[in-house]
C-alpha atoms as a PDB file:
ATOM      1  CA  UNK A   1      45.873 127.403 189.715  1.00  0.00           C
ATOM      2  CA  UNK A   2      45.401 131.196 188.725  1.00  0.00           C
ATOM      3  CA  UNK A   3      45.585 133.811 191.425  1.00  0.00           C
ATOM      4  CA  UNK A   4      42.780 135.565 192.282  1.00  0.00           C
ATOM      5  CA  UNK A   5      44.509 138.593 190.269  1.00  0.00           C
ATOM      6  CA  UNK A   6      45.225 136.619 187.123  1.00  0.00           C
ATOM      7  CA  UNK A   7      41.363 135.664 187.021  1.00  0.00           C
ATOM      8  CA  UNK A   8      40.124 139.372 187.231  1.00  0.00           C
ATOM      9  CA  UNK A   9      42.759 140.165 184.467  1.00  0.00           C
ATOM     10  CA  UNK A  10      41.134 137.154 182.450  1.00  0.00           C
ATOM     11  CA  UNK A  11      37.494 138.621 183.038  1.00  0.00           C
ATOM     12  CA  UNK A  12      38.147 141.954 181.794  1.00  0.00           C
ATOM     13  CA  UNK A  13      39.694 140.757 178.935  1.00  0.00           C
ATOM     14  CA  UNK A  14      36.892 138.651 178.120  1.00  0.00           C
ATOM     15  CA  UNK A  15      34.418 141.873 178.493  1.00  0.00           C
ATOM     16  CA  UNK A  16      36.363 144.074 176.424  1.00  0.00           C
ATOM     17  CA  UNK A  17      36.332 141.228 173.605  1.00  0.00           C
ATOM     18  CA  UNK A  18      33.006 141.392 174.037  1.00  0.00           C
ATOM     19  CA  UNK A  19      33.067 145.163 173.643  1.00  0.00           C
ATOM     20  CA  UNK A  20      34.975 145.092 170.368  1.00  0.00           C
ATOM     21  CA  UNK A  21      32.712 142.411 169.000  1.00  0.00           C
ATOM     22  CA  UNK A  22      29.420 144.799 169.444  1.00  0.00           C
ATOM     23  CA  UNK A  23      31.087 148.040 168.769  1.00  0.00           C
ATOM     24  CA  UNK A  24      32.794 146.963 165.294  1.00  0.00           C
ATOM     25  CA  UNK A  25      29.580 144.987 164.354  1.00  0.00           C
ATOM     26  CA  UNK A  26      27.104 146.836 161.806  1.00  0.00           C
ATOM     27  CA  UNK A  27      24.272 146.775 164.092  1.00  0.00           C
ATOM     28  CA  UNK A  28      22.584 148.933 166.732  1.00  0.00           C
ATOM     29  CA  UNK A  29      20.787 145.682 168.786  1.00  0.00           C
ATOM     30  CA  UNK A  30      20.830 142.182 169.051  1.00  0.00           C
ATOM     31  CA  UNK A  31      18.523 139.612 168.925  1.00  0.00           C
ATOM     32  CA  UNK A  32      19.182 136.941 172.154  1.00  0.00           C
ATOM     33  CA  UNK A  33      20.499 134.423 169.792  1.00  0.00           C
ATOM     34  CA  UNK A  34      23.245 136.804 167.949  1.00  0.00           C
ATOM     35  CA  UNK A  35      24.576 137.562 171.810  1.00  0.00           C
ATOM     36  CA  UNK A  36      24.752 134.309 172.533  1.00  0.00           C
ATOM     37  CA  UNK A  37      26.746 133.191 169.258  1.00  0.00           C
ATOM     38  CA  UNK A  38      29.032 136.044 170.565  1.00  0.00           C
ATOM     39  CA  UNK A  39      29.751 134.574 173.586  1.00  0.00           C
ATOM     40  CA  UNK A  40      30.051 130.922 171.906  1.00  0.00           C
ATOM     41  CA  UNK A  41      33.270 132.325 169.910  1.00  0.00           C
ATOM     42  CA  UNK A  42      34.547 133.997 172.703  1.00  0.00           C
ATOM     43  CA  UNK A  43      34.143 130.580 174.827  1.00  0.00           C
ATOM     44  CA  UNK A  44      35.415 128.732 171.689  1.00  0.00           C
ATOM     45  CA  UNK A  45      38.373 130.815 170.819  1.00  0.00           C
ATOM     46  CA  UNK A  46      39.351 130.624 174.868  1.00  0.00           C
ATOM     47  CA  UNK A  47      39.185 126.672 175.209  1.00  0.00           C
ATOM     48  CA  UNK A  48      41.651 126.214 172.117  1.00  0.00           C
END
């Protein structure tokens, strides 16, 4: 089971992934459903 350390660690990680994949992308804003396929490859790419 992680430590309560090891889950912050895996939080901010997650964030900043999120970060990169906004600030490298060509766009300004996001439609709703663009965020949320964002956060289905982040989800994806964590579970395999």
């Amino acid at each position: 089971m992680p430590t309560e350390k090891e889950y912050e660690v895996s939080q901010l990680a997650t964030i900043y992934e999120l970060r990169l994949l906004f600030s490298e992308g060509e766009k300004d804003t996001y439609t709703r459903e663009e965020i949320l396929e964002f956060l289905d490859k982040i989800a994806l790419a964590k579970k395999g």
